[in-house]
C-alpha atoms as a PDB file:
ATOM      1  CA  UNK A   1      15.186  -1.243 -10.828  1.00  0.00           C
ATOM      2  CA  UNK A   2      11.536   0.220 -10.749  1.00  0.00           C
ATOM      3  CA  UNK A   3      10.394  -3.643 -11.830  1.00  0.00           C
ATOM      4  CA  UNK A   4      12.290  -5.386  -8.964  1.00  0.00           C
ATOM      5  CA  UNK A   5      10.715  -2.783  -6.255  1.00  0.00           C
ATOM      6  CA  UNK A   6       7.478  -3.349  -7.469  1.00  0.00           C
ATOM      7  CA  UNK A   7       8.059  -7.269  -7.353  1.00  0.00           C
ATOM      8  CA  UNK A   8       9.770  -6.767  -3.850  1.00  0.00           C
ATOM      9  CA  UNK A   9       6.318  -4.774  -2.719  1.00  0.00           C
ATOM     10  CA  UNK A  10       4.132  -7.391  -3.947  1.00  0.00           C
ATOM     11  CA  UNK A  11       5.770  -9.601  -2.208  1.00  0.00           C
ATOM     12  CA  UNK A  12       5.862  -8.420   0.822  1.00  0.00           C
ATOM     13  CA  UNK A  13       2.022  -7.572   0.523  1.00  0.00           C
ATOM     14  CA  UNK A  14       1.431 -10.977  -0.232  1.00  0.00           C
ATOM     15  CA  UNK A  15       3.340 -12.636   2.765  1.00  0.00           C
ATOM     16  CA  UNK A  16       1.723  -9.892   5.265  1.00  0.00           C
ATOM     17  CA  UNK A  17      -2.105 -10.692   3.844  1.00  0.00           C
ATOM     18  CA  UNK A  18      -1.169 -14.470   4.051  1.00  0.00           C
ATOM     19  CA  UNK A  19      -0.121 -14.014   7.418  1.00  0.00           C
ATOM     20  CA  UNK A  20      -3.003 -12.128   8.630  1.00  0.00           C
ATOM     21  CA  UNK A  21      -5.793 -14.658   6.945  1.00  0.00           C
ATOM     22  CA  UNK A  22      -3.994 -17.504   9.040  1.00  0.00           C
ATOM     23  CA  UNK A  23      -3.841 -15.500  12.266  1.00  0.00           C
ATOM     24  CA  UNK A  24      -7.544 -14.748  11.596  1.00  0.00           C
ATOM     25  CA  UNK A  25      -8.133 -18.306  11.051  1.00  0.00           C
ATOM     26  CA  UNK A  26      -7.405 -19.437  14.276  1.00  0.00           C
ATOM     27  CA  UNK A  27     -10.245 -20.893  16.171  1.00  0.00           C
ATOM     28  CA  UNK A  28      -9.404 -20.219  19.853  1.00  0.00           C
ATOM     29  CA  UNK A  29     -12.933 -21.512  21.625  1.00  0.00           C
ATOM     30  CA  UNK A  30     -11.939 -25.408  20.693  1.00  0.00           C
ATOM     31  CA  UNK A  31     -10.014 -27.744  21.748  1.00  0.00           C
ATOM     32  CA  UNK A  32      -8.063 -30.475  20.613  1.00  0.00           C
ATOM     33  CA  UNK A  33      -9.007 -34.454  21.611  1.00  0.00           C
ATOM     34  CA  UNK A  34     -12.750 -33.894  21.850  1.00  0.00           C
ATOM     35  CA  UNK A  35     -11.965 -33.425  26.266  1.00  0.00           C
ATOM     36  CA  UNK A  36     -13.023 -30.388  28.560  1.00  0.00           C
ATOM     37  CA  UNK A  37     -10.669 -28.178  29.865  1.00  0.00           C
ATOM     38  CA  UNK A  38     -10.725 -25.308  32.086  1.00  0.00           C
ATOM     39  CA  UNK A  39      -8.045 -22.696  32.690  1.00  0.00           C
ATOM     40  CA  UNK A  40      -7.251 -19.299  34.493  1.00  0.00           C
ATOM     41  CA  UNK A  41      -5.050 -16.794  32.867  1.00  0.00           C
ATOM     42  CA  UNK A  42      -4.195 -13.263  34.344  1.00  0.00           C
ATOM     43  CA  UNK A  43      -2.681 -10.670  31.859  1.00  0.00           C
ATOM     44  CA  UNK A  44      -1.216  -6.941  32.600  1.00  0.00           C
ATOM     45  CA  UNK A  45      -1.582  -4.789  30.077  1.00  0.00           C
ATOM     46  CA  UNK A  46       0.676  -2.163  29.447  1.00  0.00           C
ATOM     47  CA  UNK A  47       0.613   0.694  27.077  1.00  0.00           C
ATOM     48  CA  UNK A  48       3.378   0.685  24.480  1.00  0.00           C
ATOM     49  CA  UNK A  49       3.826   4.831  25.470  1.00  0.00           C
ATOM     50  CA  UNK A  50       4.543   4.083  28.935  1.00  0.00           C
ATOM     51  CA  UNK A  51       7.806   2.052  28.082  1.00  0.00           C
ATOM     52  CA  UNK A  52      11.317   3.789  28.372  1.00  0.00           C
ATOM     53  CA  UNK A  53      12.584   2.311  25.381  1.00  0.00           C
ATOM     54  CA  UNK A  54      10.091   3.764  23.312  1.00  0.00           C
ATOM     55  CA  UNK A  55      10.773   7.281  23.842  1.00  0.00           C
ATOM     56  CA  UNK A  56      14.604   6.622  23.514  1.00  0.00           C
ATOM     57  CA  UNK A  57      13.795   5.092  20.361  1.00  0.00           C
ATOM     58  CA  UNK A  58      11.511   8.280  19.407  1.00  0.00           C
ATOM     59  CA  UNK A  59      13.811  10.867  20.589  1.00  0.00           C
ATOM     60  CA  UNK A  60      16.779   9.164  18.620  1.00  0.00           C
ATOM     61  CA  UNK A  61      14.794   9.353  15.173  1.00  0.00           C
ATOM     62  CA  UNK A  62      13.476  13.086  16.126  1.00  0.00           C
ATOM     63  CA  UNK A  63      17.411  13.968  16.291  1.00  0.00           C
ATOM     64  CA  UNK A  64      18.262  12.071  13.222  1.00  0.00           C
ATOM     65  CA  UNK A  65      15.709  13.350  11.181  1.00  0.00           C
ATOM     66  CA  UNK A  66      16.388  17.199  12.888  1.00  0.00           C
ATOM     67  CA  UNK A  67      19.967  16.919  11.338  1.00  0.00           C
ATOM     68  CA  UNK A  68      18.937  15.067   8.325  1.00  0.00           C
ATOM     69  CA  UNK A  69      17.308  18.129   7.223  1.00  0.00           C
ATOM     70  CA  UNK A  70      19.563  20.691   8.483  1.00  0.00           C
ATOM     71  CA  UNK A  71      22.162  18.873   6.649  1.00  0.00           C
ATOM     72  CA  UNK A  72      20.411  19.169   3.347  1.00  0.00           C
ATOM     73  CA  UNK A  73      18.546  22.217   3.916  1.00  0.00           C
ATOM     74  CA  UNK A  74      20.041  25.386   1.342  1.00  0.00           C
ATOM     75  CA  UNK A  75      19.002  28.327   3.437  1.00  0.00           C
ATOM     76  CA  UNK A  76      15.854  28.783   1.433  1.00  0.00           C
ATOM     77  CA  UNK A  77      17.754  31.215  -0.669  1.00  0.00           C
ATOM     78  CA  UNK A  78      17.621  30.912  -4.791  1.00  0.00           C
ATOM     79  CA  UNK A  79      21.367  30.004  -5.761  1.00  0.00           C
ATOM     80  CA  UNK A  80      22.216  30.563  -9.204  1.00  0.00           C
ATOM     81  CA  UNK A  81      25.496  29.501 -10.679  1.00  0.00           C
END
């Protein structure tokens, strides 16, 4: 079991690095056909904190986590059977 999480983790480390050397790769500043081109482009930016969904999604793992542990939490006492 160990063996397959460790080939799982490679894996997965290997697709991510792959994926970031070909985003990286990309050459924005040419173009294609050897023609000019000139565009505009507005962009907002917004702050991933300042979305509603977020904090839903933040609150719902606090309170999942908060009973996690109270659920398996002993009292902090020394039981001895």
């Amino acid at each position: 079991m160990q063996n397959l999480k460790r080939r799982i983790a490679a894996l997965v480390a290997g697709c991510t690095s792959l994926l970031a050397t070909a985003a990286l790769a990309q050459d924005p500043g040419t173009t294609s056909g050897g023609g000019t081109s000139s565009s505009t482009t507005t962009s907002t930016v917004t702050t991933w904190y300042s979305e509603p969904w977020v904090w839903v999604v933040a609150g719902g793992i606090a309170v999942f986590l908060i009973v996690v542990i109270a659920l398996t939490n002993r009292g902090g006492t020394n039981r001895t059977t």
